[in-house]
N, C-alpha and C. Protein backbone atom coordinates (compact mmCIF):
# COMPACT_ATOMS: atom_id res chain seq x y z
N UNK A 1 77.42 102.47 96.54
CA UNK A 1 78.71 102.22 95.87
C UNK A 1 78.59 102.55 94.39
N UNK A 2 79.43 103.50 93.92
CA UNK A 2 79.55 103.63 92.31
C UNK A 2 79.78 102.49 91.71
N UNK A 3 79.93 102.69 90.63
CA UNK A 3 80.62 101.51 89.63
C UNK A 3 82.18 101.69 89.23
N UNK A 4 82.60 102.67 89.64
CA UNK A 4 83.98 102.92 89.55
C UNK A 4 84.43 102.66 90.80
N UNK A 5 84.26 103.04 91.60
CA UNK A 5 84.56 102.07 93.32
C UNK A 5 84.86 100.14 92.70
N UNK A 6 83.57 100.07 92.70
CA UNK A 6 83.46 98.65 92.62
C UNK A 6 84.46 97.96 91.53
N UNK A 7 84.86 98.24 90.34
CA UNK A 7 85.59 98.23 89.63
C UNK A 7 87.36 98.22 90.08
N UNK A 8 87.48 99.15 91.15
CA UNK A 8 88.87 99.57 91.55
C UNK A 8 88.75 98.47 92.30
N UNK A 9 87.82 98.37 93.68
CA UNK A 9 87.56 97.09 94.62
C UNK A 9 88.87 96.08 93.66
N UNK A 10 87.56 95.73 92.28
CA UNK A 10 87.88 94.16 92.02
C UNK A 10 89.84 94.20 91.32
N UNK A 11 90.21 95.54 90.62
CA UNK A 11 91.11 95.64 90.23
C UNK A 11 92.22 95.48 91.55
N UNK A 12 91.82 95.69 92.73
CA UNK A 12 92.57 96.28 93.31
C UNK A 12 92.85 94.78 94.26
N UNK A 13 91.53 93.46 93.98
CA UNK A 13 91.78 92.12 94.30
C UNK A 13 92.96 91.53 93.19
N UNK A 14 92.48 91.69 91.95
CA UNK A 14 93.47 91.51 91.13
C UNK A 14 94.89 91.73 91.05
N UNK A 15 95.36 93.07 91.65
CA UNK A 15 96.81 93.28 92.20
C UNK A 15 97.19 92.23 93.25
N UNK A 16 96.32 92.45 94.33
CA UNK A 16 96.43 91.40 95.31
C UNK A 16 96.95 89.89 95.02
N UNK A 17 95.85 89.22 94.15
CA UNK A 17 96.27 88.06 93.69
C UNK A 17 97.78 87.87 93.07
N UNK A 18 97.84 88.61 92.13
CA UNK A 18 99.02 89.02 90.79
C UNK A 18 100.37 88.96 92.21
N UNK A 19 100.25 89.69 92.89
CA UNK A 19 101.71 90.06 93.61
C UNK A 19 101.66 88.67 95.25
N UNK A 20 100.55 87.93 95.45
CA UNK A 20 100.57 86.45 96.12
C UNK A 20 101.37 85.52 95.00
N UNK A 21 101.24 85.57 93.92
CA UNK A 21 101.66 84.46 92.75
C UNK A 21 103.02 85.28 92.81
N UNK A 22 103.45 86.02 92.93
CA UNK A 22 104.83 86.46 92.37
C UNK A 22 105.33 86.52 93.72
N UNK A 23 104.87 86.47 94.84
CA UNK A 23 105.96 86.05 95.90
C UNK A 23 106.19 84.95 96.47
């Protein structure tokens, strides 16, 4: 796994979370 993978991964938990709180 790169570090830019892993990075998007966690960004891409972060959307996740962000748009659970806003619905």
């Amino acid at each position: 796994m790169t570090v830019s993978s892993r990075i998007r991964i966690r960004s891409r938990k972060v959307v996740d979370n962000v748009v659970d709180r806003w619905t």
